[in-house]
N, C-alpha and C. Protein backbone atom coordinates (compact mmCIF):
# COMPACT_ATOMS: atom_id res chain seq x y z
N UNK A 1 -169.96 -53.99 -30.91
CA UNK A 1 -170.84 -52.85 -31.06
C UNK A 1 -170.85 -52.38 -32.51
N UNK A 2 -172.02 -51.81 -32.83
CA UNK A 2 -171.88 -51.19 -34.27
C UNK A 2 -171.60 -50.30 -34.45
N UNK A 3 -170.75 -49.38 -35.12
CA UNK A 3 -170.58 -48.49 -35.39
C UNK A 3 -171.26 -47.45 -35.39
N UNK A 4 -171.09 -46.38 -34.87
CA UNK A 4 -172.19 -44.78 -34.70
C UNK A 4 -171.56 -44.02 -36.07
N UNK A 5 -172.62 -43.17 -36.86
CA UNK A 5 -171.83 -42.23 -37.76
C UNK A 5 -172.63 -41.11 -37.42
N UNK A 6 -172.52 -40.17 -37.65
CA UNK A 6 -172.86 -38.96 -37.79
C UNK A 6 -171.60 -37.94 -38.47
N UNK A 7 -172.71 -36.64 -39.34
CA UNK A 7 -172.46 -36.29 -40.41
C UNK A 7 -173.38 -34.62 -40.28
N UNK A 8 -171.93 -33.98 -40.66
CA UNK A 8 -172.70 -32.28 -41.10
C UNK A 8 -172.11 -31.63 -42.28
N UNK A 9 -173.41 -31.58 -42.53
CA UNK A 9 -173.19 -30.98 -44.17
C UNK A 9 -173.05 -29.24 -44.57
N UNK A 10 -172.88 -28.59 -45.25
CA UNK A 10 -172.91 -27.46 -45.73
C UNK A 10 -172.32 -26.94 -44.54
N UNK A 11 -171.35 -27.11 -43.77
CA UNK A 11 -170.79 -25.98 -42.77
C UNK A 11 -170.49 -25.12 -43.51
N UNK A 12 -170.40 -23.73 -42.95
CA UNK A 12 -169.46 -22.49 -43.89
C UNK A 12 -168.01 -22.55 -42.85
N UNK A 13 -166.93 -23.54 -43.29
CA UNK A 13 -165.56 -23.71 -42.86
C UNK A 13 -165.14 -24.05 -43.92
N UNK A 14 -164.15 -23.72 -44.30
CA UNK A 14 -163.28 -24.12 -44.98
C UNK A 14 -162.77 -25.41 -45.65
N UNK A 15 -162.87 -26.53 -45.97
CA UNK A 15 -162.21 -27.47 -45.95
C UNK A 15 -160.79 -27.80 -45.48
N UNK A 16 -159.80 -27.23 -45.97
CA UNK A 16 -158.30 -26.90 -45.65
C UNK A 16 -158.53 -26.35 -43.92
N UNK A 17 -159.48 -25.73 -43.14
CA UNK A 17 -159.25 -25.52 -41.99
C UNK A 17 -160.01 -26.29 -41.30
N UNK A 18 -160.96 -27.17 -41.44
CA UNK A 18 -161.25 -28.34 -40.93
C UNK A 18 -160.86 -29.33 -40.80
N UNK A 19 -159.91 -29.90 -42.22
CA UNK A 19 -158.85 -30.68 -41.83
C UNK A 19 -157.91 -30.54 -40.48
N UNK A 20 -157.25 -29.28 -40.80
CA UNK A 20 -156.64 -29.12 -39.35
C UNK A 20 -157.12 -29.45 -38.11
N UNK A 21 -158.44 -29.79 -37.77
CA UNK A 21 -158.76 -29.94 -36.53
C UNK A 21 -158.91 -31.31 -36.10
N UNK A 22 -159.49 -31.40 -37.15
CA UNK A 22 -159.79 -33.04 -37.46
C UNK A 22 -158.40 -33.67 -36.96
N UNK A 23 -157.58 -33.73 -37.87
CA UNK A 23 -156.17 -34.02 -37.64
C UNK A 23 -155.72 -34.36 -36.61
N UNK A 24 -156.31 -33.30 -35.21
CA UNK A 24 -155.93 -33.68 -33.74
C UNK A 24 -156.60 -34.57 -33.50
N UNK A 25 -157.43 -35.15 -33.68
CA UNK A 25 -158.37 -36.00 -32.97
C UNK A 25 -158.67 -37.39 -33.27
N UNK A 26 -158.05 -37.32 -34.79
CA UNK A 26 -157.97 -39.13 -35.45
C UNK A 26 -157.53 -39.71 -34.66
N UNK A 27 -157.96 -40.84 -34.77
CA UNK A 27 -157.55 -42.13 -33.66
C UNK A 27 -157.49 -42.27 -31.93
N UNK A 28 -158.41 -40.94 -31.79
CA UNK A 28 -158.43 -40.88 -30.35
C UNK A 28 -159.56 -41.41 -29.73
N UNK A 29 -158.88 -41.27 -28.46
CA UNK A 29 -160.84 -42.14 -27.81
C UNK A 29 -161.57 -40.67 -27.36
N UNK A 30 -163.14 -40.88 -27.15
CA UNK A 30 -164.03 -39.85 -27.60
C UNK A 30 -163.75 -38.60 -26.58
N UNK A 31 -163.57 -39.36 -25.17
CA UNK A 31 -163.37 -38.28 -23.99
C UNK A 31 -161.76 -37.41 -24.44
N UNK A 32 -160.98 -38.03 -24.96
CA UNK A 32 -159.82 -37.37 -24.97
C UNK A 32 -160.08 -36.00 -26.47
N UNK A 33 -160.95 -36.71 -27.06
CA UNK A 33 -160.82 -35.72 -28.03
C UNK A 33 -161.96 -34.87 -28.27
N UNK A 34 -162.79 -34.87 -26.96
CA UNK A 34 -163.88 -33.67 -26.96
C UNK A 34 -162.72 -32.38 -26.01
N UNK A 35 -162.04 -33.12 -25.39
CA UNK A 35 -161.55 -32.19 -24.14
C UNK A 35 -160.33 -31.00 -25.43
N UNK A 36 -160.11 -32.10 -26.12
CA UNK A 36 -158.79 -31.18 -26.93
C UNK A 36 -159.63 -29.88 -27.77
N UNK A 37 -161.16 -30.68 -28.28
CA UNK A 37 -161.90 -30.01 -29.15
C UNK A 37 -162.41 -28.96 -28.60
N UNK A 38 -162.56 -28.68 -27.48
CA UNK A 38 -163.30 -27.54 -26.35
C UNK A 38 -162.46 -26.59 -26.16
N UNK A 39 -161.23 -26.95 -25.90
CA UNK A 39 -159.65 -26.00 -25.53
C UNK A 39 -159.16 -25.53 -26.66
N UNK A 40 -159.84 -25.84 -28.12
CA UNK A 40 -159.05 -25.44 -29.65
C UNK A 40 -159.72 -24.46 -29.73
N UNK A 41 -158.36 -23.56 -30.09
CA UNK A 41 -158.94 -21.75 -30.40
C UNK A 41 -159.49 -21.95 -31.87
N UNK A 42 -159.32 -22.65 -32.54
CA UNK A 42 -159.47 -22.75 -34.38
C UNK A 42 -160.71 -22.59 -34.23
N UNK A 43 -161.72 -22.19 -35.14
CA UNK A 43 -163.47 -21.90 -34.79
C UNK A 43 -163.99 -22.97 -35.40
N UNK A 44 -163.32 -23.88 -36.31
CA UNK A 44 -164.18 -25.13 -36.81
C UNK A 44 -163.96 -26.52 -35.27
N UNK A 45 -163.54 -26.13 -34.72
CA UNK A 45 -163.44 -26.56 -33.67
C UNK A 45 -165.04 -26.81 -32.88
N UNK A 46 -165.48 -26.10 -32.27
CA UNK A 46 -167.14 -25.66 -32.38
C UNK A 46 -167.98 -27.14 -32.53
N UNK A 47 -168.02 -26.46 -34.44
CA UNK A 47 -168.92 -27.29 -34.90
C UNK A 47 -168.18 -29.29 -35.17
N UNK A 48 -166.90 -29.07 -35.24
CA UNK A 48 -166.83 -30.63 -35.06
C UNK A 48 -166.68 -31.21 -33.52
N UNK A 49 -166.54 -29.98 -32.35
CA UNK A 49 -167.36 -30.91 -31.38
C UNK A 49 -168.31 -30.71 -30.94
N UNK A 50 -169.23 -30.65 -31.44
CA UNK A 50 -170.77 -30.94 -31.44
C UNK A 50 -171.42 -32.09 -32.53
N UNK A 51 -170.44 -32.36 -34.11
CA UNK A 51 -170.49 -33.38 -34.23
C UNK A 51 -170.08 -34.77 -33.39
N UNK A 52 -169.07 -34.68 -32.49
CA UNK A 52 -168.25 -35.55 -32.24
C UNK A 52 -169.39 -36.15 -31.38
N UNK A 53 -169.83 -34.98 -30.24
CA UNK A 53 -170.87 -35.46 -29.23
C UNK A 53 -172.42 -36.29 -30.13
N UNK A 54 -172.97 -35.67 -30.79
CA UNK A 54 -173.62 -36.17 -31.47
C UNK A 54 -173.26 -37.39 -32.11
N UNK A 55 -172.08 -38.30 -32.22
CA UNK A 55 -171.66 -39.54 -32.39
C UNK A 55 -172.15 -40.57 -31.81
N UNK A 56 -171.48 -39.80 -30.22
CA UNK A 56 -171.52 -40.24 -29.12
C UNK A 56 -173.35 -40.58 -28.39
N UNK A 57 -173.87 -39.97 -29.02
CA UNK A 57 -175.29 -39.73 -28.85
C UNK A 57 -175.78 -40.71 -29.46
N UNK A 58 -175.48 -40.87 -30.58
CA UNK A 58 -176.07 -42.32 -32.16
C UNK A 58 -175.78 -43.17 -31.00
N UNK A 59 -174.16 -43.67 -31.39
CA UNK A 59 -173.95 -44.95 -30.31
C UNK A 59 -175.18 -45.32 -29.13
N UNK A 60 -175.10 -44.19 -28.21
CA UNK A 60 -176.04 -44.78 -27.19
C UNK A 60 -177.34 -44.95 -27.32
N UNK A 61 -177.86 -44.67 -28.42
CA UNK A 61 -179.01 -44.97 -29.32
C UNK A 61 -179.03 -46.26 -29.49
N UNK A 62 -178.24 -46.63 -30.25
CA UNK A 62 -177.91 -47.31 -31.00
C UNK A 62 -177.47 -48.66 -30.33
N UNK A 63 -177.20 -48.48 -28.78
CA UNK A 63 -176.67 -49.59 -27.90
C UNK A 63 -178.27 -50.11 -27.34
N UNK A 64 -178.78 -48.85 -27.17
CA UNK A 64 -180.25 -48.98 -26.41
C UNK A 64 -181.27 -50.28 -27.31
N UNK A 65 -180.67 -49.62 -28.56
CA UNK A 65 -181.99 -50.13 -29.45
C UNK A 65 -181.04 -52.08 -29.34
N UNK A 66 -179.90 -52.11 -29.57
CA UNK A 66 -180.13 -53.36 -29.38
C UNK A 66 -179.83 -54.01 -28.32
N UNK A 67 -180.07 -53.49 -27.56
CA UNK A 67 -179.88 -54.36 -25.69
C UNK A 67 -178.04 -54.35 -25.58
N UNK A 68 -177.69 -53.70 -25.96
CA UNK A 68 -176.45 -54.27 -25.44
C UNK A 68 -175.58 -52.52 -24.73
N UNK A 69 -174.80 -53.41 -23.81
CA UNK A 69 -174.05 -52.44 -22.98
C UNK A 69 -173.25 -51.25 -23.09
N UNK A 70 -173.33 -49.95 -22.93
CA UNK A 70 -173.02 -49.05 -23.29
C UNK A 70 -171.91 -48.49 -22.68
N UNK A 71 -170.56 -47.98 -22.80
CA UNK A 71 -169.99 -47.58 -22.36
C UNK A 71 -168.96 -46.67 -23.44
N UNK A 72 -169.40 -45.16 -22.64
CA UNK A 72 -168.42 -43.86 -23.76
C UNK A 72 -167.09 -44.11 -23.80
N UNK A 73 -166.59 -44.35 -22.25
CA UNK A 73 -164.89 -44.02 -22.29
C UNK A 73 -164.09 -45.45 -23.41
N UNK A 74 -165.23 -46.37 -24.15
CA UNK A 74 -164.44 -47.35 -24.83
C UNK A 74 -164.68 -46.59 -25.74
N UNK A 75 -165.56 -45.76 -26.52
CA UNK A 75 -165.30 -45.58 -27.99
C UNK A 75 -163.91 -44.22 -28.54
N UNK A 76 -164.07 -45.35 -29.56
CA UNK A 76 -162.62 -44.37 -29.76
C UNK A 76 -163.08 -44.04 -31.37
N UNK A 77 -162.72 -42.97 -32.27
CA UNK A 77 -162.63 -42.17 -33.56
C UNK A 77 -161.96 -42.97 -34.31
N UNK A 78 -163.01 -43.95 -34.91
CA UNK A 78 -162.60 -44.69 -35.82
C UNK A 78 -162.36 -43.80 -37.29
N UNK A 79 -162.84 -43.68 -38.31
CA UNK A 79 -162.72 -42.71 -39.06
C UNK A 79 -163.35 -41.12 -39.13
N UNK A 80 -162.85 -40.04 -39.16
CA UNK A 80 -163.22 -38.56 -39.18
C UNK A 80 -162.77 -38.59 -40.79
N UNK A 81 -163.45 -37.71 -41.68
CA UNK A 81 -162.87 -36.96 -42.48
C UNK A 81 -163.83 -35.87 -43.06
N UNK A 82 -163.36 -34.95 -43.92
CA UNK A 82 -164.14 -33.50 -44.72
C UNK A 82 -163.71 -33.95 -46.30
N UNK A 83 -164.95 -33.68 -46.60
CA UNK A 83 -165.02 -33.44 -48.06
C UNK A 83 -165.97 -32.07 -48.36
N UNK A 84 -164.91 -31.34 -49.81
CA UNK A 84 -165.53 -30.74 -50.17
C UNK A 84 -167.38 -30.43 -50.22
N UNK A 85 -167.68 -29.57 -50.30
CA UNK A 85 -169.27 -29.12 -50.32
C UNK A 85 -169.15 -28.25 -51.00
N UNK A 86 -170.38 -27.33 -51.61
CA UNK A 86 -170.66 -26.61 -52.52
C UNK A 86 -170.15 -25.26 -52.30
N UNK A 87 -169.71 -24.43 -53.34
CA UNK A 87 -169.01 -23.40 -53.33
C UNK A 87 -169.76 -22.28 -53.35
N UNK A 88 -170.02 -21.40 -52.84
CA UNK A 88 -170.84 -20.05 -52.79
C UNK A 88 -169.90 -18.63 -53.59
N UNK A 89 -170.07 -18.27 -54.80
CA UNK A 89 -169.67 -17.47 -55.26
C UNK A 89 -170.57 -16.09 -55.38
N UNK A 90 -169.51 -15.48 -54.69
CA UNK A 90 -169.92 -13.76 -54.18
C UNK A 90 -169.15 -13.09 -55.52
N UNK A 91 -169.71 -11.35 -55.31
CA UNK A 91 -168.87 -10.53 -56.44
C UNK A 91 -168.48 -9.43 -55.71
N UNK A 92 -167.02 -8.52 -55.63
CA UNK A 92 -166.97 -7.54 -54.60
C UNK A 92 -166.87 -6.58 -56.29
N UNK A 93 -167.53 -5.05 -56.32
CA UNK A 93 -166.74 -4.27 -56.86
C UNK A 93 -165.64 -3.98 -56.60
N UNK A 94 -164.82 -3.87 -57.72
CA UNK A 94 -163.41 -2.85 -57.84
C UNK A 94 -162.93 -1.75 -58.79
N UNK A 95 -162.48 -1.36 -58.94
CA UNK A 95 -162.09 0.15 -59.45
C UNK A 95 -162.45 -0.30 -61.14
N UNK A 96 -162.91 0.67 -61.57
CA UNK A 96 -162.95 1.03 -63.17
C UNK A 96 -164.12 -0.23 -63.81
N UNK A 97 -164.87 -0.04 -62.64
CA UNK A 97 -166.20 -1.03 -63.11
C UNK A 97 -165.95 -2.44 -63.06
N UNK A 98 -164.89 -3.15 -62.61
CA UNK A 98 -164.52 -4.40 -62.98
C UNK A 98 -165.18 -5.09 -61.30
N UNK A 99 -165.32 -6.66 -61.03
CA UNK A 99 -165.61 -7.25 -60.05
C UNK A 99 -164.38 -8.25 -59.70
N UNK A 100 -164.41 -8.73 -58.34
CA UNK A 100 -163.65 -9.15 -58.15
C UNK A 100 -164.17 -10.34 -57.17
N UNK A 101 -164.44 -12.04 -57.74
CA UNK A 101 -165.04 -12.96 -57.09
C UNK A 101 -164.36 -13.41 -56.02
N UNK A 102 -164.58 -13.78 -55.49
CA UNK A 102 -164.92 -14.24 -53.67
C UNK A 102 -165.50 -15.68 -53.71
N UNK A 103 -164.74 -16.40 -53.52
CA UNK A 103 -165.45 -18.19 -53.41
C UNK A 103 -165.20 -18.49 -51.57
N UNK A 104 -166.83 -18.74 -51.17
CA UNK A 104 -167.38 -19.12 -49.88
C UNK A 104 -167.55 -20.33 -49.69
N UNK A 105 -166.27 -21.45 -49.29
CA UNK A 105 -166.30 -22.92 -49.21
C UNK A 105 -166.98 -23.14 -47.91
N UNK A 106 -167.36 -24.19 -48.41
CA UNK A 106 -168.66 -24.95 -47.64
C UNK A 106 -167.45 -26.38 -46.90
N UNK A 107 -168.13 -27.63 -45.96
CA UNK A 107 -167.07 -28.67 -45.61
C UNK A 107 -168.95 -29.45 -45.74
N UNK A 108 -168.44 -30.65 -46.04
CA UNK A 108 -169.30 -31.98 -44.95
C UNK A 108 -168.42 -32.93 -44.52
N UNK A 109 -168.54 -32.69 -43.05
CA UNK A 109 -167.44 -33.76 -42.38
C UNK A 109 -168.24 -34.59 -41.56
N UNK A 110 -167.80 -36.01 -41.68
CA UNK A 110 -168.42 -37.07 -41.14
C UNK A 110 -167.06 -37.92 -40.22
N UNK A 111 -168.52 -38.40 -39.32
CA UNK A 111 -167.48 -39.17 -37.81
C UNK A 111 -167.96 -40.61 -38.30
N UNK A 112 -166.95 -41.46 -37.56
CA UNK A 112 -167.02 -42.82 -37.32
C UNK A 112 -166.42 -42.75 -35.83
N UNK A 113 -167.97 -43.35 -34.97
CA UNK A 113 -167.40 -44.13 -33.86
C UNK A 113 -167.22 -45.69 -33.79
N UNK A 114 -165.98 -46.03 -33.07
CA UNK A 114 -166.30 -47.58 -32.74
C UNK A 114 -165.31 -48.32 -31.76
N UNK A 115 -165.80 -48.97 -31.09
CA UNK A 115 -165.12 -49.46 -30.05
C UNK A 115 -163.49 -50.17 -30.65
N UNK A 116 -162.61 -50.43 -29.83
CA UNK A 116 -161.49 -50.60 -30.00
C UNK A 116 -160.75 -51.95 -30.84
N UNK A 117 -162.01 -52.88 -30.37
CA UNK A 117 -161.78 -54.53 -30.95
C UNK A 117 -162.59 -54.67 -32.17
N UNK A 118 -163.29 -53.65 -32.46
CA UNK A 118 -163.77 -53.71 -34.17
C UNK A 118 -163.46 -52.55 -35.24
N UNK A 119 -162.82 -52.47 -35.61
CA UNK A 119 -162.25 -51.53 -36.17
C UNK A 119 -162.80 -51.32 -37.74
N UNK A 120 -163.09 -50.51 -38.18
CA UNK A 120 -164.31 -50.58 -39.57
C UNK A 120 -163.18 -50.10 -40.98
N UNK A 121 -162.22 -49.51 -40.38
CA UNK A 121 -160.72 -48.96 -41.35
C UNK A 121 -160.18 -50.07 -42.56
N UNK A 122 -160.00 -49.41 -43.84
CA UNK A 122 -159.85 -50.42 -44.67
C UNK A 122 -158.20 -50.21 -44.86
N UNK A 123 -157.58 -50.96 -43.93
CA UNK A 123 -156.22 -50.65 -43.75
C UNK A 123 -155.45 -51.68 -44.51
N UNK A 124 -156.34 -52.70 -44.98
CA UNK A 124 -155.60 -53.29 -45.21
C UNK A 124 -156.00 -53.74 -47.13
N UNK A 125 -156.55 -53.02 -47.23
CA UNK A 125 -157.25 -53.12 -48.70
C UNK A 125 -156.00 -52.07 -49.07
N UNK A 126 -156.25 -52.35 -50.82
CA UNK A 126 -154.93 -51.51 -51.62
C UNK A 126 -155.95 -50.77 -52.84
């Protein structure tokens, strides 16, 4: 099977707290790690499972378009990760006329689905 990706850009999460969620879910297969993603109090939780499902969505697209057999409970989270996105800088007043900036991090975190016997990970590159 080929690989599914899907990808969201400009979230307003954190980077550093998207990692964290992410984190639970590397290397899992898709059903195990929507169920963890639904039960996580963390709020970037949310929006990466609705990416995750939306993976899951490409794939079966993606099985359709080339005739071949579809099945969810094989795919498993081949690569997840967040990278930085653009920074939103706010200004709060503070005493004696001075301001005091406020940086509003943005994430784009992208999924890799893929079944278990093809693995897309460059694990073995240096």
């Amino acid at each position: 099977m080929v690989a599914s990706v899907a990808k969201l850009k400009n979230i307003r999460v954190t980077p550093q707290k998207a990692r964290r969620v992410i984190e639970m879910v590397r290397g899992k297969r898709v059903e195990e790690a929507l169920a963890i993603l639904k039960f996580a109090p963390q709020g970037a939780s949310t929006p990466v499972f609705k990416l995750v499902a939306s993976a899951v969505a490409n794939a079966r697209v993606t099985a359709d378009k080339e005739n071949e057999p579809f099945n969810e409970s094989e795919l498993v989270i081949d690569q997840i990760f967040v990278d930085e996105g653009p920074t939103m800088k706010r200004f709060q007043p503070r005493a004696q006329g001075r301001a005091f900036q406020i940086l509003k991090r943005t994430s784009h975190i992208t999924v890799v689905l893929n079944t278990p016997e093809a693995p897309t990970s460059k694990a073995g590159k240096k």
